[in-house]
PDB file of N, CA and C in Angstrom:
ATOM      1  N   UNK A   1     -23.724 -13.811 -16.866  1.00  0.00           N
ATOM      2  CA  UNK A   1     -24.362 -12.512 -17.036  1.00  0.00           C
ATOM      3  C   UNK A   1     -23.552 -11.682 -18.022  1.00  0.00           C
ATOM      4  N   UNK A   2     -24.162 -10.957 -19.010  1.00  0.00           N
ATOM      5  CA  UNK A   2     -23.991 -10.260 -19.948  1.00  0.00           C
ATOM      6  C   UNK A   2     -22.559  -9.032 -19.126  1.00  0.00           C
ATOM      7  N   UNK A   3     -21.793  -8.759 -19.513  1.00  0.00           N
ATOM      8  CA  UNK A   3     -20.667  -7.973 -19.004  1.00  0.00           C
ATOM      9  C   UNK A   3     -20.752  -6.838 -18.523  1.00  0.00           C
ATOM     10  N   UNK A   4     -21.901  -6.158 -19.639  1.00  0.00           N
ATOM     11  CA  UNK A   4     -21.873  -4.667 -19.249  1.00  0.00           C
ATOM     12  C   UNK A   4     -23.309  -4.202 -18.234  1.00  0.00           C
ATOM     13  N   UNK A   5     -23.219  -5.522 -17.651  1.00  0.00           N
ATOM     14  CA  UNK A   5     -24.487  -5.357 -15.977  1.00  0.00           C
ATOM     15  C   UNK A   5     -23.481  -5.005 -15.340  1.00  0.00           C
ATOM     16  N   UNK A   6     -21.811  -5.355 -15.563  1.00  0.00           N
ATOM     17  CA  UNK A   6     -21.265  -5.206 -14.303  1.00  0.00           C
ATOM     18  C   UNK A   6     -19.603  -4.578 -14.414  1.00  0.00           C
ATOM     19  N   UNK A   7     -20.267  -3.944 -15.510  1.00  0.00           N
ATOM     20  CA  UNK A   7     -18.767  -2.785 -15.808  1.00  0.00           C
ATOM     21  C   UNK A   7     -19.066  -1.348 -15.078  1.00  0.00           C
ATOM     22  N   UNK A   8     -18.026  -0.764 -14.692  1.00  0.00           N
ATOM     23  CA  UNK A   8     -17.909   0.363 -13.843  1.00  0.00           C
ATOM     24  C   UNK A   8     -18.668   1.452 -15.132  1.00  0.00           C
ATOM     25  N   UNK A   9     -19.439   2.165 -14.866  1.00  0.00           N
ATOM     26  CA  UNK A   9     -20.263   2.998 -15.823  1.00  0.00           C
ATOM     27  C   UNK A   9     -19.199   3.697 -16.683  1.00  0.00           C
ATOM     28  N   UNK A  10     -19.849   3.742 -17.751  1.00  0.00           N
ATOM     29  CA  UNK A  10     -18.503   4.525 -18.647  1.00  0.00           C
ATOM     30  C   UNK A  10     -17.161   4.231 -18.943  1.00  0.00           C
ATOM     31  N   UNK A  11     -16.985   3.093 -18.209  1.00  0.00           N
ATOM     32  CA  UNK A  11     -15.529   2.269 -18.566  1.00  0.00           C
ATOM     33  C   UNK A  11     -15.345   1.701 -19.797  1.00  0.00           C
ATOM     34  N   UNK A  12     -16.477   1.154 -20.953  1.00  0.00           N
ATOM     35  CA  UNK A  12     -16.354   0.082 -21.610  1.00  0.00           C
ATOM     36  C   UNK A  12     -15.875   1.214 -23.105  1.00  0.00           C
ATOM     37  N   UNK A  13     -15.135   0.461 -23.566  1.00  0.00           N
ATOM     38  CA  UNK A  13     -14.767   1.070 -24.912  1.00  0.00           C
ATOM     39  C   UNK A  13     -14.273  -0.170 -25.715  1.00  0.00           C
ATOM     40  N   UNK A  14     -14.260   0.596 -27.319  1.00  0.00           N
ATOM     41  CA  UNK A  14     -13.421  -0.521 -28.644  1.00  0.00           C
ATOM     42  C   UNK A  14     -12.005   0.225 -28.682  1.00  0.00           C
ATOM     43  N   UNK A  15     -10.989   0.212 -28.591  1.00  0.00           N
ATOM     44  CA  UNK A  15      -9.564   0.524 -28.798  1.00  0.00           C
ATOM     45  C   UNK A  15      -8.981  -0.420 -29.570  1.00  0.00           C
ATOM     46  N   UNK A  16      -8.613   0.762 -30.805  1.00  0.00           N
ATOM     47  CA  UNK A  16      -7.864  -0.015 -31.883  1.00  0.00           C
ATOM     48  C   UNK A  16      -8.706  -0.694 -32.766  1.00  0.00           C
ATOM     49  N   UNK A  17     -10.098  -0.585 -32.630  1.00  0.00           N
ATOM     50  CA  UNK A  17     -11.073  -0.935 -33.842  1.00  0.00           C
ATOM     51  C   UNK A  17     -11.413  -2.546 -33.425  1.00  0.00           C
ATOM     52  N   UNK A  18     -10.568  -3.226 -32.366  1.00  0.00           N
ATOM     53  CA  UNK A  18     -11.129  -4.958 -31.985  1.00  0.00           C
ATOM     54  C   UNK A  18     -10.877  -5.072 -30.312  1.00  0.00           C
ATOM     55  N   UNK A  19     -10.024  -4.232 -29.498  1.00  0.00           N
ATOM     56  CA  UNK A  19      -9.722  -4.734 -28.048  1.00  0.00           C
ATOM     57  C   UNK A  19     -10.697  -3.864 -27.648  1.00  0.00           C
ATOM     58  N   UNK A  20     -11.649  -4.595 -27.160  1.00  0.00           N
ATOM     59  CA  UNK A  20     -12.999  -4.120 -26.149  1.00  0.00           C
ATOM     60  C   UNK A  20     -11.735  -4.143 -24.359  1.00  0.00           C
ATOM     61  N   UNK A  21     -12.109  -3.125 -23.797  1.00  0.00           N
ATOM     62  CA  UNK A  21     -11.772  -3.282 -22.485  1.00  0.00           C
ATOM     63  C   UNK A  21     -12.799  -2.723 -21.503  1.00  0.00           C
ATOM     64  N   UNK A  22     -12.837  -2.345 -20.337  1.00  0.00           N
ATOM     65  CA  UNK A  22     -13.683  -2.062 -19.588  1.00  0.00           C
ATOM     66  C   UNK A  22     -12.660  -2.224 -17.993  1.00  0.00           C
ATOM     67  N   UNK A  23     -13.548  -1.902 -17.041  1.00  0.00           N
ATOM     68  CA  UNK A  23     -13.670  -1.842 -15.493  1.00  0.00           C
ATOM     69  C   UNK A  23     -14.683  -2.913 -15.035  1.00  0.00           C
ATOM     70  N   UNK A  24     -14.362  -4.137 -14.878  1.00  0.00           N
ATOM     71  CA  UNK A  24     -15.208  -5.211 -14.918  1.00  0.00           C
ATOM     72  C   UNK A  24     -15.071  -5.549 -13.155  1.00  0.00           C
ATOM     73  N   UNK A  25     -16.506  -5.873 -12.027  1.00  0.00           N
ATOM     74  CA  UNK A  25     -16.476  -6.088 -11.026  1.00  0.00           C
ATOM     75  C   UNK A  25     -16.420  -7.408 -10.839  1.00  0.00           C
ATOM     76  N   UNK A  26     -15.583  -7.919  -9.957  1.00  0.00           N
ATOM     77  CA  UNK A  26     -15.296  -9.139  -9.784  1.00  0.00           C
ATOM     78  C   UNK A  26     -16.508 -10.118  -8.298  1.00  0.00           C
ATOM     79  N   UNK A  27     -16.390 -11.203  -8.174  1.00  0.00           N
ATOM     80  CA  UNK A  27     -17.126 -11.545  -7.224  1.00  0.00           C
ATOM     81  C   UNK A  27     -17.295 -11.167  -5.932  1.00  0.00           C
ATOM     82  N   UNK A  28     -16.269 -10.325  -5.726  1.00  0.00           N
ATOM     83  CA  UNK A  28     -16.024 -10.246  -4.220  1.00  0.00           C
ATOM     84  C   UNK A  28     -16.197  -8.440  -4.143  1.00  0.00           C
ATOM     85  N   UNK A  29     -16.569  -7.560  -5.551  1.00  0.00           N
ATOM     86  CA  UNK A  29     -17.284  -6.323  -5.224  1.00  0.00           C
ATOM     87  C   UNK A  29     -16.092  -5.698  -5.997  1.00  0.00           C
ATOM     88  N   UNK A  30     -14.944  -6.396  -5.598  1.00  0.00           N
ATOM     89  CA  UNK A  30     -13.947  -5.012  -6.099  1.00  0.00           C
ATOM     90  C   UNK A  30     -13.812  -4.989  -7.650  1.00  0.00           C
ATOM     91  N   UNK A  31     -13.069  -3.814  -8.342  1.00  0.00           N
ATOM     92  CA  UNK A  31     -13.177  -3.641  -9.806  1.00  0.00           C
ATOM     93  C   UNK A  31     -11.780  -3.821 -10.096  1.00  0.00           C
ATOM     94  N   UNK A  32     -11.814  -4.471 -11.743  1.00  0.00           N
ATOM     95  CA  UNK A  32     -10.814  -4.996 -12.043  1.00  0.00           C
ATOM     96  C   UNK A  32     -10.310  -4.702 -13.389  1.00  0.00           C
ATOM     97  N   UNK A  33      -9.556  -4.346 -14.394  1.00  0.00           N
ATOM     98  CA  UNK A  33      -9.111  -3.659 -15.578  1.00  0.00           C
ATOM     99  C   UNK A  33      -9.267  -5.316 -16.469  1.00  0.00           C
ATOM    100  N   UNK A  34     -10.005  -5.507 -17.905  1.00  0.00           N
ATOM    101  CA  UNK A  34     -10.225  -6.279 -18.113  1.00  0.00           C
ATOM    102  C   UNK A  34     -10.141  -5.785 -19.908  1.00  0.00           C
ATOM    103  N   UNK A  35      -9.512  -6.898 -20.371  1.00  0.00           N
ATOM    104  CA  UNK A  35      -9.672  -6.606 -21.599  1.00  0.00           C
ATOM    105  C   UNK A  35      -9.725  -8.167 -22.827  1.00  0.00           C
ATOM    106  N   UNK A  36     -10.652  -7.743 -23.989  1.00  0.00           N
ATOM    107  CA  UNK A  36     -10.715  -8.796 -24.534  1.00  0.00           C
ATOM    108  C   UNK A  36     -10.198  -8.848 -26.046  1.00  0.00           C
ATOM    109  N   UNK A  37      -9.850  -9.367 -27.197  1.00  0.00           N
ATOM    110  CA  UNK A  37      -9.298  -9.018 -28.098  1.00  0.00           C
ATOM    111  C   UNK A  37     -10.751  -9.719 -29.271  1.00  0.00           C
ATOM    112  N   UNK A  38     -11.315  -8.779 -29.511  1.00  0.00           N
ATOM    113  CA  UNK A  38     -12.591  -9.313 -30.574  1.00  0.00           C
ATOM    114  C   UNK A  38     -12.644  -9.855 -31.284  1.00  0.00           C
ATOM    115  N   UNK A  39     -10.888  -9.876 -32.450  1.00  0.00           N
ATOM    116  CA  UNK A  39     -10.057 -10.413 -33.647  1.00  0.00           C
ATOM    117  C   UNK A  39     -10.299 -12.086 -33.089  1.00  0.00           C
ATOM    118  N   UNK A  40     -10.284 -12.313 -32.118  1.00  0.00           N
ATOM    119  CA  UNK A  40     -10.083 -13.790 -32.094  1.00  0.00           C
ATOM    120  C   UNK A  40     -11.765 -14.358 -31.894  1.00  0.00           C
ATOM    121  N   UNK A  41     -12.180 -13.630 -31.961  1.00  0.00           N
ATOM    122  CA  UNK A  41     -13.791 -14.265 -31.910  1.00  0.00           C
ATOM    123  C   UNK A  41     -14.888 -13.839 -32.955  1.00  0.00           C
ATOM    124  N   UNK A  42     -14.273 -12.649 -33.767  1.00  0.00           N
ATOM    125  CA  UNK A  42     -15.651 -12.197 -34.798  1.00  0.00           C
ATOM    126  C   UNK A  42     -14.885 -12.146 -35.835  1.00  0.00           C
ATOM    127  N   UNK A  43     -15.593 -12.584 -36.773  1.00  0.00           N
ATOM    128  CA  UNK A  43     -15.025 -12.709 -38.677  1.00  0.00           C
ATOM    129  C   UNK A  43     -16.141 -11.635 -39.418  1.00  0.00           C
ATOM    130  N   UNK A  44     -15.635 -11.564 -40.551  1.00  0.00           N
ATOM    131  CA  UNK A  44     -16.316 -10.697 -41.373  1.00  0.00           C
ATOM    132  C   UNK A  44     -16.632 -11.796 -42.444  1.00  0.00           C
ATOM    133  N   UNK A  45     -17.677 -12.071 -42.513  1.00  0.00           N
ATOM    134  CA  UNK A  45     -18.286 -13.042 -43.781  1.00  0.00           C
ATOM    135  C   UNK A  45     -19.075 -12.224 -45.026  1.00  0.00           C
ATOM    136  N   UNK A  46     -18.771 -11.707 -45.696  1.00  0.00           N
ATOM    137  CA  UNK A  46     -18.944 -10.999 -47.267  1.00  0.00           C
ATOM    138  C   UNK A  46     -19.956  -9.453 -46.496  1.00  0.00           C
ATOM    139  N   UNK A  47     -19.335  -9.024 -45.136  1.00  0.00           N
ATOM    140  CA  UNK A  47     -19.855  -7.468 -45.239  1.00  0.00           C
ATOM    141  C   UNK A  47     -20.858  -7.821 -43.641  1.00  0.00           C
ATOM    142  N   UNK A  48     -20.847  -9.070 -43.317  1.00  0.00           N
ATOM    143  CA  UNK A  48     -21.536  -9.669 -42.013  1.00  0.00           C
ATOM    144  C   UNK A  48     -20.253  -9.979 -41.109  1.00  0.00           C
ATOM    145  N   UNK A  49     -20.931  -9.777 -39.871  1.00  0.00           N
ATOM    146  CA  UNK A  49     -20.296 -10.341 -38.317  1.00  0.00           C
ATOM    147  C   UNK A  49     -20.597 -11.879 -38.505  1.00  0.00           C
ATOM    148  N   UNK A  50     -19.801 -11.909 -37.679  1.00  0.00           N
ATOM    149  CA  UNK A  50     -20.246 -13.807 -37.553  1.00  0.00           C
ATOM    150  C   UNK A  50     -19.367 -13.979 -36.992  1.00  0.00           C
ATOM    151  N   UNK A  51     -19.823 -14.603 -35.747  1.00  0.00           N
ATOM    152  CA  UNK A  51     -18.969 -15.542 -34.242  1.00  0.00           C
ATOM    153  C   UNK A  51     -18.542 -16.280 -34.653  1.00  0.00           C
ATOM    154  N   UNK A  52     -17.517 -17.078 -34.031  1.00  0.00           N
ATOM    155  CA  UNK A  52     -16.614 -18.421 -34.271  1.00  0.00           C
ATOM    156  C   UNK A  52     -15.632 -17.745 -35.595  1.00  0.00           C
ATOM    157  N   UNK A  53     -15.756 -16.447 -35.305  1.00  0.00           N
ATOM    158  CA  UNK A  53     -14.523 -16.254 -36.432  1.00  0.00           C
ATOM    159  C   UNK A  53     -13.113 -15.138 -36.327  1.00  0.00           C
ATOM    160  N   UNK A  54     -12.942 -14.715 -36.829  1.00  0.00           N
ATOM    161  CA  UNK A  54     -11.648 -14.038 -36.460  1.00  0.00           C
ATOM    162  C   UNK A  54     -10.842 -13.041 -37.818  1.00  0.00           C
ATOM    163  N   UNK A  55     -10.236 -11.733 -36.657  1.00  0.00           N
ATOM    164  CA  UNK A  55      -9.880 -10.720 -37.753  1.00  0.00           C
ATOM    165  C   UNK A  55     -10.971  -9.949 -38.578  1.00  0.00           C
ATOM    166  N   UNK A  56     -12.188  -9.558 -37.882  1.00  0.00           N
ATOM    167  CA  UNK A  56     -13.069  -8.396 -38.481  1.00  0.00           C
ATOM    168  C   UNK A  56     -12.278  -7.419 -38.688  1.00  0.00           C
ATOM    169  N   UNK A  57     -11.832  -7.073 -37.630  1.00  0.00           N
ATOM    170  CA  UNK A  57     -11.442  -5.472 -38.240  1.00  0.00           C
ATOM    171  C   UNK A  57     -10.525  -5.467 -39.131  1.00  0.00           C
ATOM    172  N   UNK A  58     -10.086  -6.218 -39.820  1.00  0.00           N
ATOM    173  CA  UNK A  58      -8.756  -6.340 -41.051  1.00  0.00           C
ATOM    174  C   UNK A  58     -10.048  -6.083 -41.904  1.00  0.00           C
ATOM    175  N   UNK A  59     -10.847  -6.200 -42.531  1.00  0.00           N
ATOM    176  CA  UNK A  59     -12.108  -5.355 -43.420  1.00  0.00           C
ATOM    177  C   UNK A  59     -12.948  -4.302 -42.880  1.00  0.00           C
ATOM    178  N   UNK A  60     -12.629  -3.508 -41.794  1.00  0.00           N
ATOM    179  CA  UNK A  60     -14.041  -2.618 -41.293  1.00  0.00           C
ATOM    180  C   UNK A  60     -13.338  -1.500 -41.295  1.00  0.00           C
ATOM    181  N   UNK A  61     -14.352  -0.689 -41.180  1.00  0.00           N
ATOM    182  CA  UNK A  61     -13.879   1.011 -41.100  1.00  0.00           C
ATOM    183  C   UNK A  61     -15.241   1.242 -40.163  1.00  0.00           C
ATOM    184  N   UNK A  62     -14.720   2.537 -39.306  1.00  0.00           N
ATOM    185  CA  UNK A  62     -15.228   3.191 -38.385  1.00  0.00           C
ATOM    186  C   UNK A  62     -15.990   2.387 -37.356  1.00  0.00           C
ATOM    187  N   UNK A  63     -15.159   1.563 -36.814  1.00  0.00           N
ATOM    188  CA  UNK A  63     -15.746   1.104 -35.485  1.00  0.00           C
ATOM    189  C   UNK A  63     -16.015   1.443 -34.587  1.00  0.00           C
ATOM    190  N   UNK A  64     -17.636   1.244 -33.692  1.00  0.00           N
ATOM    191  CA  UNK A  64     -17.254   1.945 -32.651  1.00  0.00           C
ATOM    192  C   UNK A  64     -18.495   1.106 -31.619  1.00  0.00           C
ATOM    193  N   UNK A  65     -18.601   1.536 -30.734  1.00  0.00           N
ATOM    194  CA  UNK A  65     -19.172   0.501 -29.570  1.00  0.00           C
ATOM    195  C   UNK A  65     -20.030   1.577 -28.343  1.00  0.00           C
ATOM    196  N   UNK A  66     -21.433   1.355 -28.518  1.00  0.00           N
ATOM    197  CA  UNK A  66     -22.252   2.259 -27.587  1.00  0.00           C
ATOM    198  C   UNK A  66     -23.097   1.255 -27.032  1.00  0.00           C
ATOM    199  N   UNK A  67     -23.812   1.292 -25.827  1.00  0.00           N
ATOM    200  CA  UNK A  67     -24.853   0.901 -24.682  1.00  0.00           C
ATOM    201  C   UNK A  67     -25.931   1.338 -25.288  1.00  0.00           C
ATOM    202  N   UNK A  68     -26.817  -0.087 -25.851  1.00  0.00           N
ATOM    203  CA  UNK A  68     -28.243   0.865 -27.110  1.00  0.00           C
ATOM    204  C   UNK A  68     -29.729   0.901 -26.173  1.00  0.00           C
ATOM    205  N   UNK A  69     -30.551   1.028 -26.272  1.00  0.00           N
ATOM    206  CA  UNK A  69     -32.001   1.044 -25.734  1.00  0.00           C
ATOM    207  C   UNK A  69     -32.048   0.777 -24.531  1.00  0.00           C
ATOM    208  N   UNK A  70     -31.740   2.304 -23.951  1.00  0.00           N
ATOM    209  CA  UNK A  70     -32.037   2.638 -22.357  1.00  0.00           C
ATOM    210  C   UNK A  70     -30.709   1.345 -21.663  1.00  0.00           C
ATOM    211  N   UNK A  71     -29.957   1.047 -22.086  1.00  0.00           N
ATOM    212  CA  UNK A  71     -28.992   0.541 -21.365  1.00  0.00           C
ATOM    213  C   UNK A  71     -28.370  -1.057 -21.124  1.00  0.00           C
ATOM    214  N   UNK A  72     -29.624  -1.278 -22.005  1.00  0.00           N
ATOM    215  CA  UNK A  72     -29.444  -2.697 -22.041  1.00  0.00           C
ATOM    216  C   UNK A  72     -28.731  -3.449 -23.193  1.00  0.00           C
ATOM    217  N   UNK A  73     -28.333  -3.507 -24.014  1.00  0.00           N
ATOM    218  CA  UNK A  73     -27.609  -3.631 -25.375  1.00  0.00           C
ATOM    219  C   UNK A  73     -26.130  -2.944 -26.056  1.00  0.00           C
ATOM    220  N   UNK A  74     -25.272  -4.220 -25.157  1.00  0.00           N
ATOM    221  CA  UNK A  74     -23.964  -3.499 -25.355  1.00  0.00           C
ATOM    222  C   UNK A  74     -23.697  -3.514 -27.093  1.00  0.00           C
ATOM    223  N   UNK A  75     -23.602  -2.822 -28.027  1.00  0.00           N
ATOM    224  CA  UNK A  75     -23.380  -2.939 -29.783  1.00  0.00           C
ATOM    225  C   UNK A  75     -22.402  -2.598 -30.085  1.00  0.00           C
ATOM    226  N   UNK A  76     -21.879  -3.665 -30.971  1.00  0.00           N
ATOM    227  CA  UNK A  76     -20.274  -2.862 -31.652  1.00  0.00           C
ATOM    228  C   UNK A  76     -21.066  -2.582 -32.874  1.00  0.00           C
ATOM    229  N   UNK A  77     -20.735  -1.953 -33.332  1.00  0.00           N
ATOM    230  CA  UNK A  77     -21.258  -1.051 -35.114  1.00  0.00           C
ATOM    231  C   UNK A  77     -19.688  -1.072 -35.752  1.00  0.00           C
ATOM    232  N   UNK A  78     -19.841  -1.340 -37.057  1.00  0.00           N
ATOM    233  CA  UNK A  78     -19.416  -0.959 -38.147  1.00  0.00           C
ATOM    234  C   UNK A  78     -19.545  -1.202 -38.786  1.00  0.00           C
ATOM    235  N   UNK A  79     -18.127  -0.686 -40.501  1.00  0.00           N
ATOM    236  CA  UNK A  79     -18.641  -0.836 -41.567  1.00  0.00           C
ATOM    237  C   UNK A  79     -18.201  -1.634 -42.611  1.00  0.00           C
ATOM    238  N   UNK A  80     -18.545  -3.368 -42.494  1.00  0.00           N
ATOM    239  CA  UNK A  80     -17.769  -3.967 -43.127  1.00  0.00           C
ATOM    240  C   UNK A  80     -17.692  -4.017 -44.619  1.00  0.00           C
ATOM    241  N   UNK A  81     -16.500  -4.555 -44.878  1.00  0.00           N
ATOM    242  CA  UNK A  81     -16.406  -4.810 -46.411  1.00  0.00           C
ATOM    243  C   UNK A  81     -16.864  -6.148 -47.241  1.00  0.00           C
ATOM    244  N   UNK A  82     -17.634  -6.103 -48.052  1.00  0.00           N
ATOM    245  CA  UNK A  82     -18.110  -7.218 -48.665  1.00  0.00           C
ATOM    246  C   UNK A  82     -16.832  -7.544 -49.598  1.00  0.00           C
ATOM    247  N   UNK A  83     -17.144  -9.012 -50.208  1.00  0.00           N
ATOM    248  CA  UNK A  83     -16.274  -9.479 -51.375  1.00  0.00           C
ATOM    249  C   UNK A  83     -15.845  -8.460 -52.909  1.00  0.00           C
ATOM    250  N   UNK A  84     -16.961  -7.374 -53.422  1.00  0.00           N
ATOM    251  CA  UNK A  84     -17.012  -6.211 -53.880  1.00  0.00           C
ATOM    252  C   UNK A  84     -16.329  -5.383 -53.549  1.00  0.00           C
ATOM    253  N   UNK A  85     -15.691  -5.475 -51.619  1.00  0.00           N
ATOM    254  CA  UNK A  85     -15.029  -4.251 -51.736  1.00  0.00           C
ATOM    255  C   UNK A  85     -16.253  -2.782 -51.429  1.00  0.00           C
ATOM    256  N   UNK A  86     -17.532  -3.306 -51.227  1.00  0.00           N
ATOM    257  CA  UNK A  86     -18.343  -2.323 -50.755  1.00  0.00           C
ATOM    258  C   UNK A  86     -18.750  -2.359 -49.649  1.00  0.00           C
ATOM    259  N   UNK A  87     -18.957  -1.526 -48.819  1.00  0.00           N
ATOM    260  CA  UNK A  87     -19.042  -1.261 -47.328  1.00  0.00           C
ATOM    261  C   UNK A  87     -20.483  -1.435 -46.863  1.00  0.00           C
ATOM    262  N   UNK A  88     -20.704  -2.412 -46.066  1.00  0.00           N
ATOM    263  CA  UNK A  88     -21.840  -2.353 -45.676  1.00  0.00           C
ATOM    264  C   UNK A  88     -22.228  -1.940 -44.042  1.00  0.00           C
ATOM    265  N   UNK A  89     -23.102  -0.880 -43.189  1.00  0.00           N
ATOM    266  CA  UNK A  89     -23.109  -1.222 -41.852  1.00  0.00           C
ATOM    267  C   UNK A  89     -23.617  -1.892 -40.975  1.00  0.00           C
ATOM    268  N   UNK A  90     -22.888  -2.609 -40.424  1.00  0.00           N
ATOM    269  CA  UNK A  90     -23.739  -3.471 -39.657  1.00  0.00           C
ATOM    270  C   UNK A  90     -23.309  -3.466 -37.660  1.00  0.00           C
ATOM    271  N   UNK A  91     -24.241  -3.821 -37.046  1.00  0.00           N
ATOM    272  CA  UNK A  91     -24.150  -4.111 -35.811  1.00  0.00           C
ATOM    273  C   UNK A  91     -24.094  -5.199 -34.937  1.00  0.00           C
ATOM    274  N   UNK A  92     -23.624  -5.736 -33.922  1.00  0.00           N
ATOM    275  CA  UNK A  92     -23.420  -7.049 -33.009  1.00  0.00           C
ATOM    276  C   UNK A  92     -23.793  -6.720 -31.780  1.00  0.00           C
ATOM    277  N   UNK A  93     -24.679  -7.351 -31.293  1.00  0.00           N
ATOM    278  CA  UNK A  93     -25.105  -7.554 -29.650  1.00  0.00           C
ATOM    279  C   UNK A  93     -24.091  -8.617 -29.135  1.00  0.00           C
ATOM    280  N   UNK A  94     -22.762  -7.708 -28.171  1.00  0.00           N
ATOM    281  CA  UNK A  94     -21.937  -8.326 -27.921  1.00  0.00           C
ATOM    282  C   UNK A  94     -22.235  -9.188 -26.592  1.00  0.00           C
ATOM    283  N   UNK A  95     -23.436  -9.091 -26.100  1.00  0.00           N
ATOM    284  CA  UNK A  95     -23.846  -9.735 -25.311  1.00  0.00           C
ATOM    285  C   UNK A  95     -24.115 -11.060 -25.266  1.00  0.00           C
ATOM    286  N   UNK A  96     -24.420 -11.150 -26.932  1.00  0.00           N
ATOM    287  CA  UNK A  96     -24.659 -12.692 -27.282  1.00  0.00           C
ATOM    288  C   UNK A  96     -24.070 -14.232 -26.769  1.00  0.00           C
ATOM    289  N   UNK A  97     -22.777 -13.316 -26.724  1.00  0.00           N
ATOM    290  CA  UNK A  97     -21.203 -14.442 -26.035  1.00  0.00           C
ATOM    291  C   UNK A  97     -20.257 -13.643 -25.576  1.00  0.00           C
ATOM    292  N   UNK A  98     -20.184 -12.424 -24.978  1.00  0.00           N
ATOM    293  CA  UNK A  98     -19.555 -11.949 -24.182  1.00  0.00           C
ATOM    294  C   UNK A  98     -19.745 -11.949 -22.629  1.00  0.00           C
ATOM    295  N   UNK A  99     -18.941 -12.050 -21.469  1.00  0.00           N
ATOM    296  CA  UNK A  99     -19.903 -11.777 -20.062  1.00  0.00           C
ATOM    297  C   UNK A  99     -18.765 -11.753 -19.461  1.00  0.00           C
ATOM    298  N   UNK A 100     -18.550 -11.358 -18.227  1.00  0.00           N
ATOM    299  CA  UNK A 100     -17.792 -11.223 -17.292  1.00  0.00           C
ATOM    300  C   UNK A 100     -17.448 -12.621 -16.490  1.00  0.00           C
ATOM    301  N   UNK A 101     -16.583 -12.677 -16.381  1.00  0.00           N
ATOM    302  CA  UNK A 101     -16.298 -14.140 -15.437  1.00  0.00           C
ATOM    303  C   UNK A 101     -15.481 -13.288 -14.293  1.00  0.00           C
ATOM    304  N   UNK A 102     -15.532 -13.084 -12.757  1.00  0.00           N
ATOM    305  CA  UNK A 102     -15.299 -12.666 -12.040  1.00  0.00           C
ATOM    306  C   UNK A 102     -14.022 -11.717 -11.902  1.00  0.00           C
ATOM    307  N   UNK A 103     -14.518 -10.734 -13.351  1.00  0.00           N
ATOM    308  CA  UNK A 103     -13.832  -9.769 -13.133  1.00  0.00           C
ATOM    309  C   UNK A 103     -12.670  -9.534 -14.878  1.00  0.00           C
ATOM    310  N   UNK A 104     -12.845 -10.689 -15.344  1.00  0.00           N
ATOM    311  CA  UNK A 104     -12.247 -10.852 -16.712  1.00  0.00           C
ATOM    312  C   UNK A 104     -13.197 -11.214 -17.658  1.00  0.00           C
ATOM    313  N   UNK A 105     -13.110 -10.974 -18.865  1.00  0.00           N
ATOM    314  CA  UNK A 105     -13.918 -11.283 -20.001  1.00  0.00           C
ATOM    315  C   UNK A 105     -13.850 -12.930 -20.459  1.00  0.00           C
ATOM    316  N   UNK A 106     -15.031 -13.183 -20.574  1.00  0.00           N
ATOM    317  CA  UNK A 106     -14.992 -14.474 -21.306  1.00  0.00           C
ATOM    318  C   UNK A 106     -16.180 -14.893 -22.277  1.00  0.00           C
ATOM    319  N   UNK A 107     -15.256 -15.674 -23.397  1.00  0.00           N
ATOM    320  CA  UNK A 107     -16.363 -15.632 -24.703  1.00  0.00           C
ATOM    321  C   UNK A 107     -16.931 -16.908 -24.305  1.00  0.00           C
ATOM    322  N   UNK A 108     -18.367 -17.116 -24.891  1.00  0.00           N
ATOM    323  CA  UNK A 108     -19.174 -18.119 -24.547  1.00  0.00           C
ATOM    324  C   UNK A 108     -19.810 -18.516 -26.068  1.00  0.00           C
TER     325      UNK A 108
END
């Protein structure tokens, strides 16, 4: 299950432009401090996101991470840099391969 079904409301944030953390509930109900490092899972490919990669934010400016359409769509936004050196914005449904594993983050 997608992570942010089962983060403590208002817990989830981007710190530092790549460590997503949150208040993640574990199997047994109780809540647990959880954090994931994004650098090791998203690349910047000429101004694009793209999984299986690593060190986005070494090209992005103004990152930031909101809960989109009525609650369902955890999004990191920003503004990467193409090969030009020109900024493009773009967004990631971190849901895609992010989810909670009983209480810690795990990429899928």
């Amino acid at each position: 299950m997608s992570f942010h079904y089962t983060a403590e409301e208002g817990s989830i944030r981007v710190d530092d432009n790549h460590i997503l953390r949150a208040r993640l509930q574990r199997a047994d109900g109780e809540w647990q401090d959880a954090e994931i490092d994004l650098n090791h899972h998203i690349g910047n490919d000429n101004g694009s996101f793209f999984w299986d990669g690593e060190n986005f934010s070494d090209s992005a400016q103004d990152v930031h991470f909101a809960i989109e359409g009525g609650g369902e769509v955890p999004v990191l936004r920003a503004t990467l840099l193409n090969g030009d050196g020109e900024g493009i914005q773009r967004d990631l449904n971190l849901s895609e391969r992010i989810t909670n594993y009983d209480g810690t983050f795990a990429f899928n």
